[in-house]
C-alpha atoms as a PDB file:
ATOM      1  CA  UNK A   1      60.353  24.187   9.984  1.00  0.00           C
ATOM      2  CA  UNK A   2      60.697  27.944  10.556  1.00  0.00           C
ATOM      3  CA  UNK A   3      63.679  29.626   8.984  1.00  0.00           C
ATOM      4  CA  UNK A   4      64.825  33.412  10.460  1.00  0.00           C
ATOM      5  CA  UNK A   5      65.911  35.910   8.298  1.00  0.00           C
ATOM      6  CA  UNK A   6      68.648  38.085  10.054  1.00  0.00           C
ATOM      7  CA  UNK A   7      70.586  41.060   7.958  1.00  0.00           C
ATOM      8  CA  UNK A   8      74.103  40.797   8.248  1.00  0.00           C
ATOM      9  CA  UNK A   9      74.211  37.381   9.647  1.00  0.00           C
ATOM     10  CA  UNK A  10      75.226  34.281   6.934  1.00  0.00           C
ATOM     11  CA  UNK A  11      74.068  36.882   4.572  1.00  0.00           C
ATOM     12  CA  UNK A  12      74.617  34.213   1.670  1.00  0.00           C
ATOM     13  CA  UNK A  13      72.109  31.732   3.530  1.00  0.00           C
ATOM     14  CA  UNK A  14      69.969  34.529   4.245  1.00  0.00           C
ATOM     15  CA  UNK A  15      69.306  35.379   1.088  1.00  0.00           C
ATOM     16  CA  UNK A  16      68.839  31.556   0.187  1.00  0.00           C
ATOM     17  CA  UNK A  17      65.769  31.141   2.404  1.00  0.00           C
ATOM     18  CA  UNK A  18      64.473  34.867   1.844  1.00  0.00           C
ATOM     19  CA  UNK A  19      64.311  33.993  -2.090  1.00  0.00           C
ATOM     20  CA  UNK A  20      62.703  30.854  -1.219  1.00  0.00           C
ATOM     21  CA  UNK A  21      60.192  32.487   1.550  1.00  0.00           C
ATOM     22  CA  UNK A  22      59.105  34.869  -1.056  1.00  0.00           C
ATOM     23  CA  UNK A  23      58.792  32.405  -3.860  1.00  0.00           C
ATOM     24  CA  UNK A  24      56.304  30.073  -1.403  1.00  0.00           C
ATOM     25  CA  UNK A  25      54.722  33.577  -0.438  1.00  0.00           C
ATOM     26  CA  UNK A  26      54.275  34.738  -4.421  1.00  0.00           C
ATOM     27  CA  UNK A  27      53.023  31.102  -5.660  1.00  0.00           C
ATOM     28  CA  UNK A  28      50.836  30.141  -2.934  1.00  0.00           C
ATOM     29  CA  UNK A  29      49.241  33.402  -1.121  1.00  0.00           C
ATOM     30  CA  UNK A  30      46.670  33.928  -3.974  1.00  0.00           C
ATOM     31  CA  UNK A  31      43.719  32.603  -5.260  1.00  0.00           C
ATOM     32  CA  UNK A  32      43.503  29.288  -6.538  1.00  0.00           C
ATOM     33  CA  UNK A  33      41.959  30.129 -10.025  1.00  0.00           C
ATOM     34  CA  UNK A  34      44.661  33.062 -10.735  1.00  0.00           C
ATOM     35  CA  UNK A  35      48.108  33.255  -9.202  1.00  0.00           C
ATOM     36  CA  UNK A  36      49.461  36.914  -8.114  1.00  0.00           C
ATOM     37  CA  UNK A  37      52.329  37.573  -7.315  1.00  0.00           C
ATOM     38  CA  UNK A  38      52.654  39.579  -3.352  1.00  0.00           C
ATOM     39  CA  UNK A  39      56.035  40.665  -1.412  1.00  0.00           C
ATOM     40  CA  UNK A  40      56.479  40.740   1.908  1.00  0.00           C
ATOM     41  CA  UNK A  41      59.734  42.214   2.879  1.00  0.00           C
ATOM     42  CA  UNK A  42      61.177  43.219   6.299  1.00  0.00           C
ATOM     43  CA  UNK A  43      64.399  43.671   8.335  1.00  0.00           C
ATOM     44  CA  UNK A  44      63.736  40.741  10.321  1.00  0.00           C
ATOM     45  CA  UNK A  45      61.384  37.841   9.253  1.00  0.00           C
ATOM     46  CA  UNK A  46      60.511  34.367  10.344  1.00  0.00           C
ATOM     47  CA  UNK A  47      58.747  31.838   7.697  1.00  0.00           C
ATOM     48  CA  UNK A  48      57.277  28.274   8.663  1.00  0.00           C
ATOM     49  CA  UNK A  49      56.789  26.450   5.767  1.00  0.00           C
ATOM     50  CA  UNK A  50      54.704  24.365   7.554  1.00  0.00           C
ATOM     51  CA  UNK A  51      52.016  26.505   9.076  1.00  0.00           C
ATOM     52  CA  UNK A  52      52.673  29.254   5.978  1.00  0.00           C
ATOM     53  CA  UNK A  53      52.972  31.772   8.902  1.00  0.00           C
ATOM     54  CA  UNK A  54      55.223  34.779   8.403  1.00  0.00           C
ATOM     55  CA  UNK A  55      55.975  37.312  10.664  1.00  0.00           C
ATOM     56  CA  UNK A  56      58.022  40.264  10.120  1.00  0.00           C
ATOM     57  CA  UNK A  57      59.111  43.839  11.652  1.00  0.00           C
ATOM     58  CA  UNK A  58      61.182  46.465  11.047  1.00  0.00           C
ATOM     59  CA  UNK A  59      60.178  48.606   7.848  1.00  0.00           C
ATOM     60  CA  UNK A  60      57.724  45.954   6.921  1.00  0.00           C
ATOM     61  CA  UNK A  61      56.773  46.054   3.499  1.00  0.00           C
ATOM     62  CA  UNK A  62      53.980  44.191   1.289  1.00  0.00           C
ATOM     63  CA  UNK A  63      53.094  45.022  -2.196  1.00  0.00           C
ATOM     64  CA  UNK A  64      50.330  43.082  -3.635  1.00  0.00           C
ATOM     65  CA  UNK A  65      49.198  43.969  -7.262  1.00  0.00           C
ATOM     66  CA  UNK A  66      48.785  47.839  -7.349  1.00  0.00           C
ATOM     67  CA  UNK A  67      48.907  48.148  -3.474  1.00  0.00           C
ATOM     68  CA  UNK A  68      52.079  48.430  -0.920  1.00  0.00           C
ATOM     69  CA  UNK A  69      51.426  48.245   2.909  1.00  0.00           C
ATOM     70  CA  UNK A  70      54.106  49.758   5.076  1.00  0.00           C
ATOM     71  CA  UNK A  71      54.423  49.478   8.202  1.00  0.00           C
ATOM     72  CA  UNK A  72      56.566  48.693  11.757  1.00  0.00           C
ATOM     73  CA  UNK A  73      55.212  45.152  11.902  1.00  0.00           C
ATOM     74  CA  UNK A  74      53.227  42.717  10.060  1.00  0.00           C
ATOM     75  CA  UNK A  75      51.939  38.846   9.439  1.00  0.00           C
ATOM     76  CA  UNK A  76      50.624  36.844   7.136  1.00  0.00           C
ATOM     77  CA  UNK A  77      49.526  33.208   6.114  1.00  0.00           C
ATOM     78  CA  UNK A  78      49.872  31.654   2.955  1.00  0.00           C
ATOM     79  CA  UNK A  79      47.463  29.287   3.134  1.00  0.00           C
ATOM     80  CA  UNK A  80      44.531  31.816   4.811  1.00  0.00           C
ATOM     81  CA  UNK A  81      45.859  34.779   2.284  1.00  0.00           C
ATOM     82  CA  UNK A  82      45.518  37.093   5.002  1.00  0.00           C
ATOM     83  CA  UNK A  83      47.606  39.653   6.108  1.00  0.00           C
ATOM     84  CA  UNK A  84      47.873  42.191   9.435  1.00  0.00           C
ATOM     85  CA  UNK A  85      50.104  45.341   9.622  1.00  0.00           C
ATOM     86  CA  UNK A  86      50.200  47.495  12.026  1.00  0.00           C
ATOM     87  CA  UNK A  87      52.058  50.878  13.819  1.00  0.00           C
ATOM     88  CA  UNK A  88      52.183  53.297  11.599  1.00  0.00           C
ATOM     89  CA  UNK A  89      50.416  51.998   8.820  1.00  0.00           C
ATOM     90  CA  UNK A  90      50.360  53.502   5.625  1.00  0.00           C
ATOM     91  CA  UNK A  91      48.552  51.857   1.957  1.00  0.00           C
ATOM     92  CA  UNK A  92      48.943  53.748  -0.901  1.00  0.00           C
ATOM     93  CA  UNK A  93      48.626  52.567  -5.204  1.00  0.00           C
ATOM     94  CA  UNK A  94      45.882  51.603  -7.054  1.00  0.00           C
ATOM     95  CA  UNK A  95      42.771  50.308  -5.883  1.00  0.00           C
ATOM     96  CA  UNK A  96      40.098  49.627  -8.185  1.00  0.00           C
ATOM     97  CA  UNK A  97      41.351  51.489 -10.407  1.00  0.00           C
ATOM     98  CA  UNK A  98      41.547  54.989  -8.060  1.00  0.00           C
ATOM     99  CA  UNK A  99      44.123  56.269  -6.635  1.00  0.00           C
ATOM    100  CA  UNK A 100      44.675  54.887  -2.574  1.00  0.00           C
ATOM    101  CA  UNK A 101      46.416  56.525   0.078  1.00  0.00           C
ATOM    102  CA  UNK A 102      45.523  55.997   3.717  1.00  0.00           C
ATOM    103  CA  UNK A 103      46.931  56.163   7.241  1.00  0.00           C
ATOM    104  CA  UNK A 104      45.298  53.964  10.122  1.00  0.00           C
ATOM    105  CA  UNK A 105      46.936  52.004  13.625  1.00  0.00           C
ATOM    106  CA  UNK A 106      46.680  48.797  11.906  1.00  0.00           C
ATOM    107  CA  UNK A 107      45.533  46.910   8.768  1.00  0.00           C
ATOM    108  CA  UNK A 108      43.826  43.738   8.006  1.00  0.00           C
ATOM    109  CA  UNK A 109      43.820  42.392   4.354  1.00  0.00           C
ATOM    110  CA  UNK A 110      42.089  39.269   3.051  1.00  0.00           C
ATOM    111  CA  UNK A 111      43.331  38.486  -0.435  1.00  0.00           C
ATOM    112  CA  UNK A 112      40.995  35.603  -0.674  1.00  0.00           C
ATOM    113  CA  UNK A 113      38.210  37.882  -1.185  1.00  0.00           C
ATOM    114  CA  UNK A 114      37.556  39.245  -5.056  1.00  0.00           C
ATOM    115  CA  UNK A 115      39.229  43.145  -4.947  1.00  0.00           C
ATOM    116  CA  UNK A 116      40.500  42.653  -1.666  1.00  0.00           C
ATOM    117  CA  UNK A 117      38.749  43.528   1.810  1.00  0.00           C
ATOM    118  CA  UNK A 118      40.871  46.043   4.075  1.00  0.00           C
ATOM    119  CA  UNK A 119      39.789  46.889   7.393  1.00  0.00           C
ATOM    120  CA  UNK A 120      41.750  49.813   8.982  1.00  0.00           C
ATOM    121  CA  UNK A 121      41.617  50.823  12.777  1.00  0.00           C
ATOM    122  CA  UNK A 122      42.408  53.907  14.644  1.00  0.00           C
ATOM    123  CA  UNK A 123      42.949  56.914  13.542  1.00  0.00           C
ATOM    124  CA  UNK A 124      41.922  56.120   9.200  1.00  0.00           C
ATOM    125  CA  UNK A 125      42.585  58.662   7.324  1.00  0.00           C
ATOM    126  CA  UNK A 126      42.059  57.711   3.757  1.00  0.00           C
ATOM    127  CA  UNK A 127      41.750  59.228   0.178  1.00  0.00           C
ATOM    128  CA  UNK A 128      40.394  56.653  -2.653  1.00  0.00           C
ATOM    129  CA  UNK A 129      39.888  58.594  -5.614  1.00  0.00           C
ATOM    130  CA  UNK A 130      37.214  61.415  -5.167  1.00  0.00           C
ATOM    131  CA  UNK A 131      36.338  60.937  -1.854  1.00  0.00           C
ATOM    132  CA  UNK A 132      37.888  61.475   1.610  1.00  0.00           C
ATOM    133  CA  UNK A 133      37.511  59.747   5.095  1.00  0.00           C
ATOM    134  CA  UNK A 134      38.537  60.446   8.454  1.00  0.00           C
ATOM    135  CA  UNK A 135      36.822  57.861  10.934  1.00  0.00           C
ATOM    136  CA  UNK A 136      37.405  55.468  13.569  1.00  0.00           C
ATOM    137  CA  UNK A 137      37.104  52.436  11.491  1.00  0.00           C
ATOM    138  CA  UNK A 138      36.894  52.418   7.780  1.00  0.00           C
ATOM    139  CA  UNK A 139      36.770  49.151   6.010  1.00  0.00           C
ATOM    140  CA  UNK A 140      36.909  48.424   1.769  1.00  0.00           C
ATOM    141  CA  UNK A 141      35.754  45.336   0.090  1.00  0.00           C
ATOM    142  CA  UNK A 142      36.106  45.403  -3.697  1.00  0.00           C
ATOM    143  CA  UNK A 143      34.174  48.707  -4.412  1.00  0.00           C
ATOM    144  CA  UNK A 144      31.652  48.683  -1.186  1.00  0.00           C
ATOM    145  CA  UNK A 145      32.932  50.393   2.140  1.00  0.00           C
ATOM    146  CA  UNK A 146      31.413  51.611   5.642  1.00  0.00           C
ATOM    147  CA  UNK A 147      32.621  53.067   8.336  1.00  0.00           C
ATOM    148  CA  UNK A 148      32.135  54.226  12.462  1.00  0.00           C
ATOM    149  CA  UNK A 149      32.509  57.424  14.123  1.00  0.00           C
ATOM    150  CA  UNK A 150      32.824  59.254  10.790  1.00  0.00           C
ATOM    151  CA  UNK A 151      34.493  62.721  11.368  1.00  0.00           C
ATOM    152  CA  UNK A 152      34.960  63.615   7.715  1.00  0.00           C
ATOM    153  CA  UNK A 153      33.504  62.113   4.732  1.00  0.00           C
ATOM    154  CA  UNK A 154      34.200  64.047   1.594  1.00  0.00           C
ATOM    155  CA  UNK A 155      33.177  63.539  -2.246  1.00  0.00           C
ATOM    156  CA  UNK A 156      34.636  66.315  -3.983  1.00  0.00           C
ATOM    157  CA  UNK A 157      32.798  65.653  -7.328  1.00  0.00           C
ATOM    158  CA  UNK A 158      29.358  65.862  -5.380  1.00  0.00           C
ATOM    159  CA  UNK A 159      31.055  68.763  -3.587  1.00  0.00           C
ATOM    160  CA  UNK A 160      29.068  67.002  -0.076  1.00  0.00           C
ATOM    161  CA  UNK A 161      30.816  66.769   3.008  1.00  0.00           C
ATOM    162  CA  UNK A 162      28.863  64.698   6.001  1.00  0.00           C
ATOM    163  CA  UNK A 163      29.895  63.268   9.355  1.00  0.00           C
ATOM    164  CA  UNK A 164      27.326  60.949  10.700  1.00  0.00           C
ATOM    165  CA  UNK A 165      27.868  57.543  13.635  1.00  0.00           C
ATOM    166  CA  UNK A 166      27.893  55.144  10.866  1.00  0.00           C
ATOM    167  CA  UNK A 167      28.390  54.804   6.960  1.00  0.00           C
ATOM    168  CA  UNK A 168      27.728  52.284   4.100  1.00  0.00           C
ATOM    169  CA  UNK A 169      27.919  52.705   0.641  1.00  0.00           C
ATOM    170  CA  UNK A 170      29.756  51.564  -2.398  1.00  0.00           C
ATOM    171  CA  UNK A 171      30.873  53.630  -5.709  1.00  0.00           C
ATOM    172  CA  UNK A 172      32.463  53.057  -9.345  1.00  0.00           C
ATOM    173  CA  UNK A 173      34.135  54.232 -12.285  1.00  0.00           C
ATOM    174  CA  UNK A 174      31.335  57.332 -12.054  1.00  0.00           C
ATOM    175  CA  UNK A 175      31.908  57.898  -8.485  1.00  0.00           C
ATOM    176  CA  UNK A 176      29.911  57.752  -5.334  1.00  0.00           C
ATOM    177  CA  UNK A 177      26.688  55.256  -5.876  1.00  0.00           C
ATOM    178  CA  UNK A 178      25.237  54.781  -2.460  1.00  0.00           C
ATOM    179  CA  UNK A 179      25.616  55.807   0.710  1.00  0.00           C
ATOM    180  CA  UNK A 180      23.605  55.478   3.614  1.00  0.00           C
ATOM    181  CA  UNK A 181      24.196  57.426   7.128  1.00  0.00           C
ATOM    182  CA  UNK A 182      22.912  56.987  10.785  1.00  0.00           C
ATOM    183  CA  UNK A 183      23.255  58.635  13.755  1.00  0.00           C
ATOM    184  CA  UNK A 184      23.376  62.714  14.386  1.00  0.00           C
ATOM    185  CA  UNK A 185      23.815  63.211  10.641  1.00  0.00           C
ATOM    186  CA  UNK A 186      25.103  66.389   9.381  1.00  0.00           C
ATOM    187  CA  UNK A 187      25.670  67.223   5.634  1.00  0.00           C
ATOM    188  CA  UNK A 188      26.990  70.368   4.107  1.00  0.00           C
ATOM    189  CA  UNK A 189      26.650  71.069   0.059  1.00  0.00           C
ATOM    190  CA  UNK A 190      27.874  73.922  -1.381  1.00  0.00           C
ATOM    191  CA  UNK A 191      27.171  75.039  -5.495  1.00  0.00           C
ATOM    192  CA  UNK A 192      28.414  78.355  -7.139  1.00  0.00           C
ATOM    193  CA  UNK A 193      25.141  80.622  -5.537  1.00  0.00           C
ATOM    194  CA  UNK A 194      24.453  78.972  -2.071  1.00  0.00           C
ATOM    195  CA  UNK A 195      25.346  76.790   0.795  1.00  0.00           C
ATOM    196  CA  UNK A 196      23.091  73.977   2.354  1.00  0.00           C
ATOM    197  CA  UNK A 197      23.395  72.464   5.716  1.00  0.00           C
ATOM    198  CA  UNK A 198      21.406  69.206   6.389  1.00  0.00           C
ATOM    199  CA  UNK A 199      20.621  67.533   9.654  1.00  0.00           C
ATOM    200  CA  UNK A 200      18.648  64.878  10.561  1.00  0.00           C
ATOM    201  CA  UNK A 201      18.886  60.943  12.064  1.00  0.00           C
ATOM    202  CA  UNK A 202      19.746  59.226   9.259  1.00  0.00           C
ATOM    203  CA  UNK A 203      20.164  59.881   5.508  1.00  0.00           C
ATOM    204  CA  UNK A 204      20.323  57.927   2.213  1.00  0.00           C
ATOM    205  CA  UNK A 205      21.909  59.073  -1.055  1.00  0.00           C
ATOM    206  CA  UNK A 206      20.873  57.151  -4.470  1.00  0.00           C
ATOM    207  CA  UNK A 207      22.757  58.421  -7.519  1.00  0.00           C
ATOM    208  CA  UNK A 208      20.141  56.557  -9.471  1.00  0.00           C
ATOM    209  CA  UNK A 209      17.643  58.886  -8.780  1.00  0.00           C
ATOM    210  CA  UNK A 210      19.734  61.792  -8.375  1.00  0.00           C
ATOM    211  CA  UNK A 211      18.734  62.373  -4.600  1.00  0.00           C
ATOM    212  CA  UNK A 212      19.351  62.236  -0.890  1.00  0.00           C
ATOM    213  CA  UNK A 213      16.856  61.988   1.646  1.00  0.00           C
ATOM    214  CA  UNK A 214      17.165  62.327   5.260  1.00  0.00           C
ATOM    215  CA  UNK A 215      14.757  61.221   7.766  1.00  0.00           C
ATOM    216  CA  UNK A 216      14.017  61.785  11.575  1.00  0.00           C
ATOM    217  CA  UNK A 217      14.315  65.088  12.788  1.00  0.00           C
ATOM    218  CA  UNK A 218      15.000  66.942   9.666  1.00  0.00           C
ATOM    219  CA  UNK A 219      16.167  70.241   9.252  1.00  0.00           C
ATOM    220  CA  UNK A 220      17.866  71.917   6.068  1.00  0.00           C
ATOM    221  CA  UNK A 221      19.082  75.309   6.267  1.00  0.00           C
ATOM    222  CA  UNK A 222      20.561  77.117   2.639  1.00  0.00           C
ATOM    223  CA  UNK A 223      22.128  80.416   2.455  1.00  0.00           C
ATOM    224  CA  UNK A 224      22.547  82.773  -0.479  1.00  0.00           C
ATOM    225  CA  UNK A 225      26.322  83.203  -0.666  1.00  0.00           C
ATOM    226  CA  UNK A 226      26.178  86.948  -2.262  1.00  0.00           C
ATOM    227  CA  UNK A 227      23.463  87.937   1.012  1.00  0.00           C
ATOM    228  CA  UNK A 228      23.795  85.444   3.713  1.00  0.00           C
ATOM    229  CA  UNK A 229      20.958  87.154   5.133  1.00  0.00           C
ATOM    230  CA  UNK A 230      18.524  85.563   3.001  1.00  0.00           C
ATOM    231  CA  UNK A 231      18.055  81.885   3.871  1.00  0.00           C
ATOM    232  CA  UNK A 232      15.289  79.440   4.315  1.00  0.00           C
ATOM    233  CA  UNK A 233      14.979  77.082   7.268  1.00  0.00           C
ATOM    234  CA  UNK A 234      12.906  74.148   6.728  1.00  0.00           C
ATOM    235  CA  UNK A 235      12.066  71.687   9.485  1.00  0.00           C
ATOM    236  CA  UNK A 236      10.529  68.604   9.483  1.00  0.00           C
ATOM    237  CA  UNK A 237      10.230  64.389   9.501  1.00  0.00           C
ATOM    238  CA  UNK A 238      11.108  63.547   6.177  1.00  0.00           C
ATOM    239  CA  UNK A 239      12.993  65.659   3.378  1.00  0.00           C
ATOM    240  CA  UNK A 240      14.158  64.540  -0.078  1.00  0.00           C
ATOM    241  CA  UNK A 241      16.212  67.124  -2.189  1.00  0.00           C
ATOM    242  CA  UNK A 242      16.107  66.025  -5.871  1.00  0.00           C
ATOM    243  CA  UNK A 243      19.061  67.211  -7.403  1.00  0.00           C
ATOM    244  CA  UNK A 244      17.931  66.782 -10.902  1.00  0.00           C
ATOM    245  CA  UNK A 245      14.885  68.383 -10.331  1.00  0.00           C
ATOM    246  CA  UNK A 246      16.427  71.271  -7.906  1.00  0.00           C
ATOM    247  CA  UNK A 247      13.680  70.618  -5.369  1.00  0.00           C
ATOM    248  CA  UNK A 248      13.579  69.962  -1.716  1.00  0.00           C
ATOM    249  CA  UNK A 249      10.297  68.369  -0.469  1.00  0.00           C
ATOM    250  CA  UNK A 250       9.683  68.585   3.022  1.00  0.00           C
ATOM    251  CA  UNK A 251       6.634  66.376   4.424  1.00  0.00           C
ATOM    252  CA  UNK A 252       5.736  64.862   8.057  1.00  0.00           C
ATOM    253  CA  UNK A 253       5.234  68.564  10.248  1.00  0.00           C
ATOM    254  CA  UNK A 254       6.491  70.632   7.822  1.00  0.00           C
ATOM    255  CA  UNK A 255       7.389  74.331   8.589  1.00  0.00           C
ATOM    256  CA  UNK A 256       9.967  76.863   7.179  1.00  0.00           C
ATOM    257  CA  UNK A 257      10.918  80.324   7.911  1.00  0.00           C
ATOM    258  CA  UNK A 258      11.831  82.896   5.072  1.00  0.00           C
ATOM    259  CA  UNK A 259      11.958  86.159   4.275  1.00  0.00           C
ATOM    260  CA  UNK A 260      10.700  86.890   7.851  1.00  0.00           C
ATOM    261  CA  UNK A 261       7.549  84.569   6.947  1.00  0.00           C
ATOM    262  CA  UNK A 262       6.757  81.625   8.842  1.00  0.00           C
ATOM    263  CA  UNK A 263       4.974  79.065   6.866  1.00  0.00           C
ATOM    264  CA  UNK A 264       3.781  75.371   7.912  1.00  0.00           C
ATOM    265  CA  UNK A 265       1.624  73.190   6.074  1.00  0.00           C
ATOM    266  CA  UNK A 266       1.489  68.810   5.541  1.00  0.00           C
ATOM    267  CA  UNK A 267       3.934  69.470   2.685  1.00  0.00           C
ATOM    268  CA  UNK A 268       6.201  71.709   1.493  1.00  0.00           C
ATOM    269  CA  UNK A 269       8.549  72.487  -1.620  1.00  0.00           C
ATOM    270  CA  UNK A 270      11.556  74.356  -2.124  1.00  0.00           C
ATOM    271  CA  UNK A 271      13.227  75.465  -5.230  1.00  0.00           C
ATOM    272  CA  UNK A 272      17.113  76.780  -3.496  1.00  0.00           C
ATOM    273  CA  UNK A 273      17.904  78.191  -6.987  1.00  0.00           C
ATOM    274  CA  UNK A 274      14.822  80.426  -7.279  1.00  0.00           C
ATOM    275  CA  UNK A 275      13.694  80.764  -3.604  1.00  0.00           C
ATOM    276  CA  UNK A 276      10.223  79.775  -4.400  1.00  0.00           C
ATOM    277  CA  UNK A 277       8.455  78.140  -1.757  1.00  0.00           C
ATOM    278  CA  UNK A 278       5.088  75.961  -2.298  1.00  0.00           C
ATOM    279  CA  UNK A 279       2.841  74.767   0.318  1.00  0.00           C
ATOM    280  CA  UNK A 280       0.137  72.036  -0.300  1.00  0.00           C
ATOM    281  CA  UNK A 281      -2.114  70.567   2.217  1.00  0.00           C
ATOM    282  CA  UNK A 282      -3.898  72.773   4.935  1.00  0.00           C
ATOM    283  CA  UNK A 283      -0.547  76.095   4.534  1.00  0.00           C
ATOM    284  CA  UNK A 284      -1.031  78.830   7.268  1.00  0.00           C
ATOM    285  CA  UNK A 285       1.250  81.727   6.825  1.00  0.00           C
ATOM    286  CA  UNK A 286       2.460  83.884   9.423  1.00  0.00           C
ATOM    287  CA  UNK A 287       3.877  87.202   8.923  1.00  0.00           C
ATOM    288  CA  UNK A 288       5.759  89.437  11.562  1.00  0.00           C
ATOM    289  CA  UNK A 289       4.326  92.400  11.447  1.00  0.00           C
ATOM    290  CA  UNK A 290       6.943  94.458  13.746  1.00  0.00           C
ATOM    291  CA  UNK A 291       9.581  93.105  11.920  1.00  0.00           C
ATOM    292  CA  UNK A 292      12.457  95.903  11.479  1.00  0.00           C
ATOM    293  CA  UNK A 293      11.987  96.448   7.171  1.00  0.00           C
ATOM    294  CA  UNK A 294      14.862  98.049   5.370  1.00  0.00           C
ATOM    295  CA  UNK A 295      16.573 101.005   6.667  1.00  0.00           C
ATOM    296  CA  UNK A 296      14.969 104.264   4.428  1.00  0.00           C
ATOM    297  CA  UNK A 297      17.636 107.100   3.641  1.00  0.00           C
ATOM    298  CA  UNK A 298      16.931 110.540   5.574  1.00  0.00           C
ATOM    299  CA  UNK A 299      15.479 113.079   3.714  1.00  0.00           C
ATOM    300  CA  UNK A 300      17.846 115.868   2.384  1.00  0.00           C
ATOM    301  CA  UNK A 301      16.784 119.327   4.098  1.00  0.00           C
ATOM    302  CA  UNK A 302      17.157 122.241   1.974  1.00  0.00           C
ATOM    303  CA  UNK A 303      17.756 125.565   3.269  1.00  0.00           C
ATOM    304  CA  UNK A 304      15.396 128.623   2.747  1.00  0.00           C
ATOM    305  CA  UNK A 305      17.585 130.583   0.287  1.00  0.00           C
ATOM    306  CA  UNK A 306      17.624 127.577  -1.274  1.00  0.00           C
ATOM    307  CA  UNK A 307      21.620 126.824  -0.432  1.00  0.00           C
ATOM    308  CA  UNK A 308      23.669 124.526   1.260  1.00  0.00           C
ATOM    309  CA  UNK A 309      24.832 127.000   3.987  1.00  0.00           C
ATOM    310  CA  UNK A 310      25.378 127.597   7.504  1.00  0.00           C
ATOM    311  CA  UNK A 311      24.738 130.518   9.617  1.00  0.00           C
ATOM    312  CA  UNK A 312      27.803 131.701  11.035  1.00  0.00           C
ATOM    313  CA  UNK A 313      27.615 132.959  14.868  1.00  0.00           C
ATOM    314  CA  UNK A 314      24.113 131.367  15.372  1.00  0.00           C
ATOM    315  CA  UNK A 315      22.056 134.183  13.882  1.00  0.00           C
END
């Protein structure tokens, strides 16, 4: 049996087999152990009781605990607790208990899975609590998510902004947790003194140990914000920066440049909030020698009668 809802035509019936649509869509699409209550609204909407198939469009609207799902067409199944919207989609509420609001083509949502799993497609842009993303594909399940072709990916409490090919990591109550990042990784962190750039292949931040380490091809770059001209370059295959202990340990053909300096050894470590730079295993230094050093003042010239004056008329 499939029943079509229709404004303004047999609005009495309408509402009849709306109110009992959304009473078979409340009571049935949840989980079996706990029953919660979801809406699925729309200008137009067919039901079959049967199948539990709905499908909907125009200003489609589901609201399922603390999250609503708008968009310009949608389905969903009682039975499978899924859910697609799509065009213009737009989630917003509370997720987890952080604050959602995202943008994407289309939406898939499987309420049979503990906290939800959302994958969104094309164009995501999405905010959940303190972090941002801007990808291709962006996909949450409970409090783990991942993501492809990420163009932004922001956690303002860390004050880190990276875009890498690929993204996993989860996060709670005390924010980020883990992430892990492949492909032409690029990180920027920024503090109240300097600015740090990060490259490398792929990366992996544990909050556990207070630390992210990036691996293949890396190279780390920090600038002084009150002198930008004083930086240190590090390069080399494997680099952990310890944020607890403000240290970056380079290792694997380790070489940096400072403070026109070049310096390579098997491993080296750098302190960005004192500049200090230690090299163990094998160093070798090099230092430019014809290097331009600081501009010196000219010397003031003081005339014979011991004034400032000029001879008028060239005599």
């Amino acid at each position: 049996m499939t029943a079509e809802i229709i404004p303004n035509k047999m609005a009495k019936r309408a509402k009849i087999i709306l109110s009992a649509a959304l009473f078979a869509l409340c009571t049935t699409f949840a989980a079996a152990e706990e029953r919660v209550a979801t809406q699925l609204t729309a200008e137009v909407m067919d039901y079959d009781v049967e199948t539990g198939d709905f499908k909907a469009q125009g200003n489609v609207t589901l609201k399922r605990e603390g999250v609503t799902l708008t968009s310009s067409y949608g389905t969903a199944n009682t039975q499978t607790q899924k859910a697609r919207v799509w065009d213009k989609v737009h989630a917003f509420g509370t997720y987890n208990g952080e604050e959602l609001d995202a943008y994407c083509a289309q939406l898939d949502a499987d309420f049979s899975v503990e906290g939800g799993d959302f994958i969104m497609t094309g164009g995501v842009n999405a905010t959940f609590g303190a972090r941002v993303l801007r990808s291709d594909v962006a996909r949450l399940t409970g409090q783990a998510f991942s993501a492809t072709n990420v163009k932004h990916f922001e956690d303002k409490s860390r004050r880190m902004v990276l875009t890498c090919s690929t993204l996993t990591g989860d996060y709670d109550d005390q924010g980020l947790r883990i992430a892990d990042g492949k492909g032409n990784v690029f990180v920027t962190q920024e503090d109240d003194q300097k600015n740090s750039k990060l490259w490398c292949n792929s990366f992996a931040y544990r909050r556990e140990q207070d630390r992210l380490t990036g691996t293949g091809n890396a190279h780390i770059l920090v600038t002084e914000k009150a002198d930008k001209k004083k930086s240190t370059d590090i390069r080399c295959d494997t680099l952990v920066y310890s944020f607890k202990a403000g240290s970056v340990t380079a290792s694997g053909n380790a070489r940096a440049v400072q403070d026109g300096r070049k310096v390579s050894a098997r491993t080296l470590i750098y302190y960005p909030e004192t500049g200090k730079l230690e090299a163990k295993g094998k160093p070798t230094i090099t230092v430019d020698v014809n290097a331009p050093g600081p501009k010196k003042a000219p010397a003031k010239r003081t005339p014979r009668n011991g004034r400032n004056s000029v001879r008028k008329g060239g005599k």
